[in-house]
Protein backbone atom coordinates (compact mmCIF):
# COMPACT_ATOMS: atom_id res chain seq x y z
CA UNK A 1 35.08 27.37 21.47
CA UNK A 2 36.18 25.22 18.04
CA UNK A 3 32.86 24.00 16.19
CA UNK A 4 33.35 19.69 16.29
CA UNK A 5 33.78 18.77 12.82
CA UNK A 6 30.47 16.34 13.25
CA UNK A 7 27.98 19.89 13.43
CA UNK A 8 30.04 21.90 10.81
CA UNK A 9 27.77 20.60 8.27
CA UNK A 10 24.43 21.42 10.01
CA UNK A 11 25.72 24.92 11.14
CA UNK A 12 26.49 25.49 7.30
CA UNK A 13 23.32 24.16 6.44
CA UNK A 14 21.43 26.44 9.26
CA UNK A 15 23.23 29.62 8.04
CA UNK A 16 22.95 29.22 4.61
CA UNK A 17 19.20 30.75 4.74
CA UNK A 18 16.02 29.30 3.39
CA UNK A 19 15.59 26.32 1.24
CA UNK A 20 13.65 27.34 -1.49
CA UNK A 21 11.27 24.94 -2.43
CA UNK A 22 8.99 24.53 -5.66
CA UNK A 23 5.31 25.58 -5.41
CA UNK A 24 3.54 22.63 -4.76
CA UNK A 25 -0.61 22.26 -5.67
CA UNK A 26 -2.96 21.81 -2.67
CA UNK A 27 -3.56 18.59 -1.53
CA UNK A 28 -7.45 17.22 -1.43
CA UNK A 29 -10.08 16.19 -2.85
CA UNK A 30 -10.65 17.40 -6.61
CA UNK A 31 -13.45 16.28 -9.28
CA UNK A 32 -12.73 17.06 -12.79
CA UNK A 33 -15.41 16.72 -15.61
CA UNK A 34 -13.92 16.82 -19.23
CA UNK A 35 -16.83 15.15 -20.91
CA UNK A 36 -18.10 11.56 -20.79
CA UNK A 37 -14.87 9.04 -20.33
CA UNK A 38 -12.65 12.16 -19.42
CA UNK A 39 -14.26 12.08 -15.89
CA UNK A 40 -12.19 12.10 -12.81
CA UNK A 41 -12.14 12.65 -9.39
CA UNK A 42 -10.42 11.68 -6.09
CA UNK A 43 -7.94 12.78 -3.24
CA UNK A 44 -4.29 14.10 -4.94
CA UNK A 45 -1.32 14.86 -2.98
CA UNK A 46 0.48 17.94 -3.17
CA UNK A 47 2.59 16.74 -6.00
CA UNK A 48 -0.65 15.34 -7.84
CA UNK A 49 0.03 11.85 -7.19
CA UNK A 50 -3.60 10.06 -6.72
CA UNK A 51 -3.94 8.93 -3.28
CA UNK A 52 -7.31 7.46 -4.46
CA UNK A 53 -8.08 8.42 -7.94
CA UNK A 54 -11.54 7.06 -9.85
CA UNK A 55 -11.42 7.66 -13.92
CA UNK A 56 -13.93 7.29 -16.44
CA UNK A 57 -12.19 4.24 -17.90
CA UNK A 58 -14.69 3.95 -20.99
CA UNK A 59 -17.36 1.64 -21.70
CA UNK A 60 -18.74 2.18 -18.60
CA UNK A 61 -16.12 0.60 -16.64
CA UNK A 62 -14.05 3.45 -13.92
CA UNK A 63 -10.50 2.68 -12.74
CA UNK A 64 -9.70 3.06 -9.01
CA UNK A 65 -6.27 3.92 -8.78
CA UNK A 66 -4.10 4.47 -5.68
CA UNK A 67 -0.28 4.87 -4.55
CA UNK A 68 1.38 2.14 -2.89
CA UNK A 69 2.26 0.19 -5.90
CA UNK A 70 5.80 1.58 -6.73
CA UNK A 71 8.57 -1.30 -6.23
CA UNK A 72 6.28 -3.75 -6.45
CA UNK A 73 6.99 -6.52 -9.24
CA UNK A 74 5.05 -5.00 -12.31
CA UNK A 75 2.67 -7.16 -13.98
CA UNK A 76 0.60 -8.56 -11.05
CA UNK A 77 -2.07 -8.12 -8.88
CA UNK A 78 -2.33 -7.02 -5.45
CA UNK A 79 -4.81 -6.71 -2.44
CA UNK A 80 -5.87 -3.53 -1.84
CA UNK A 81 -8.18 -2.01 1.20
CA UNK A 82 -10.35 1.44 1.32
CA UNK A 83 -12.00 1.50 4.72
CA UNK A 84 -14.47 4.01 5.03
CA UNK A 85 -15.51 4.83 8.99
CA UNK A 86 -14.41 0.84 9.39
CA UNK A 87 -16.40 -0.41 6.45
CA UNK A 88 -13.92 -2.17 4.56
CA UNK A 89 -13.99 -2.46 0.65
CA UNK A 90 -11.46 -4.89 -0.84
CA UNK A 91 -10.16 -5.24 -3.89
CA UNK A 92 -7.19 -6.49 -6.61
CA UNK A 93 -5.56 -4.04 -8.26
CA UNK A 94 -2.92 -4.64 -11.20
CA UNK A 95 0.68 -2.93 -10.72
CA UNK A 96 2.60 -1.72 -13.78
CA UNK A 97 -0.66 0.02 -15.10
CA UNK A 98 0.93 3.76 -14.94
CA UNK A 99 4.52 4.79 -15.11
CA UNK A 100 4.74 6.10 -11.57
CA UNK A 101 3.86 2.58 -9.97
CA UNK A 102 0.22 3.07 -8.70
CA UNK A 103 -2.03 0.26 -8.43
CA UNK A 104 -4.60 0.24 -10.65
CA UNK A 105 -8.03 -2.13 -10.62
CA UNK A 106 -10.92 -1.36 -13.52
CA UNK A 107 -14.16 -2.56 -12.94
CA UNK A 108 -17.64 -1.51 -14.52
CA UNK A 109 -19.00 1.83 -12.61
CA UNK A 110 -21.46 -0.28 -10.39
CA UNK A 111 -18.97 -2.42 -9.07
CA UNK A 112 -17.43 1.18 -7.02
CA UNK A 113 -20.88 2.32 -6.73
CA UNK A 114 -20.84 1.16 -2.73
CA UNK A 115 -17.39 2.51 -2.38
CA UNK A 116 -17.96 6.04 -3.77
CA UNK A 117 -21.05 6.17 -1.66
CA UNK A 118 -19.14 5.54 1.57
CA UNK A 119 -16.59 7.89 0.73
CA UNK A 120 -19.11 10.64 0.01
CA UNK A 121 -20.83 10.15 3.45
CA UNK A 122 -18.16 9.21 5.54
CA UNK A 123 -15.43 11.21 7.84
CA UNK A 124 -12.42 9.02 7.26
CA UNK A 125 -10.98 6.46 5.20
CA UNK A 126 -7.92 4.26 5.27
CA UNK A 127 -6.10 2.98 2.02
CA UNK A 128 -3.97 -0.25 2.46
CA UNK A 129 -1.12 -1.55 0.14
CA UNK A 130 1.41 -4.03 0.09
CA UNK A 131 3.15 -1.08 0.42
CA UNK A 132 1.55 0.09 3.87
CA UNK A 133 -1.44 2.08 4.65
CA UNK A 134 -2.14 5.92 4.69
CA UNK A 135 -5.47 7.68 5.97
CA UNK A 136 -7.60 10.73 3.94
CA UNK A 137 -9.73 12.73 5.42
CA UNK A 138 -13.05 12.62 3.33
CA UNK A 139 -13.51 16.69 3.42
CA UNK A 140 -14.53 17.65 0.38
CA UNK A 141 -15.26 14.02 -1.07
CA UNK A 142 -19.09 14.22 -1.68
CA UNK A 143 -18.34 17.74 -3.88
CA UNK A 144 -15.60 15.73 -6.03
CA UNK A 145 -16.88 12.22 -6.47
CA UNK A 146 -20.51 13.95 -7.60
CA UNK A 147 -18.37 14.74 -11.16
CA UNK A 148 -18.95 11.07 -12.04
CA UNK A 149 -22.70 11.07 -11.55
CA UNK A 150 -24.46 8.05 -12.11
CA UNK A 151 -21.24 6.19 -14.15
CA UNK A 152 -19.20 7.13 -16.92
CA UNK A 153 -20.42 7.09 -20.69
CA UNK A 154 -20.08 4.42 -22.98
């Protein structure tokens, strides 16, 4: 029986073999302490893009940063939502701030203080965008956000 010409490229594709693909880092939660402002900690996707990133921002401010900025006009601010077990925490975040489009809001450590304690405690959270929304699972969250302590140095 002839092979259509509309599956020849999937039956290529099929016996070809194996796509190899590059080894990727594991995705979770992840604290990092590198001295006062070098602080960090937060959920990272495979590729290490922060899906909800807090850094020592210095002077004891932290920046919450988060994906779901990219396309977005740079140079403005957006609404962004972390719900923690339905507790919702809203916030505006600049876009433009990094080169791979996240959305980035700085505040002084306090102001995150109720977030971070939500996160640590809770089972699920959901971050919305402009963008759209995406959920984490909070596994792992108290371990990593206890790197920042009680705020970041001065």
């Amino acid at each position: 029986m002839p092979i259509s010409r509309r599956f020849a490229p999937i039956l290529a594709l099929c016996l070809a073999g194996p796509v190899v693909q590059p080894a990727m880092a594991a995705e979770g939660w992840t604290g990092q302490a590198v001295g006062g402002s070098g602080r960090s900690a937060g959920y990272l996707l495979g590729d290490a893009t922060p899906a909800l990133l807090f850094r020592c921002a210095g002077a004891g401010r932290l920046a919450l940063v988060v994906s779901g900025g990219a396309g977005l006009p740079r140079d403005a601010d957006y609404t962004v939502v972390v719900s923690v077990d339905g507790v919702a925490f809203i916030a505006a975040a600049r876009s433009g701030a990094t080169a791979s489009g996240e959305l980035v809001r700085i505040a002084p450590f306090e102001a995150f203080s109720p977030l971070i304690a939500a996160l640590k405690a809770g089972k699920a959270a959901e971050v919305s965008t402009p963008r759209g929304r995406y959920v984490l699972p909070l596994r792992g969250s108290g371990k990593a956000l206890a790197v920042l302590g009680d705020g970041c140095d001065v």
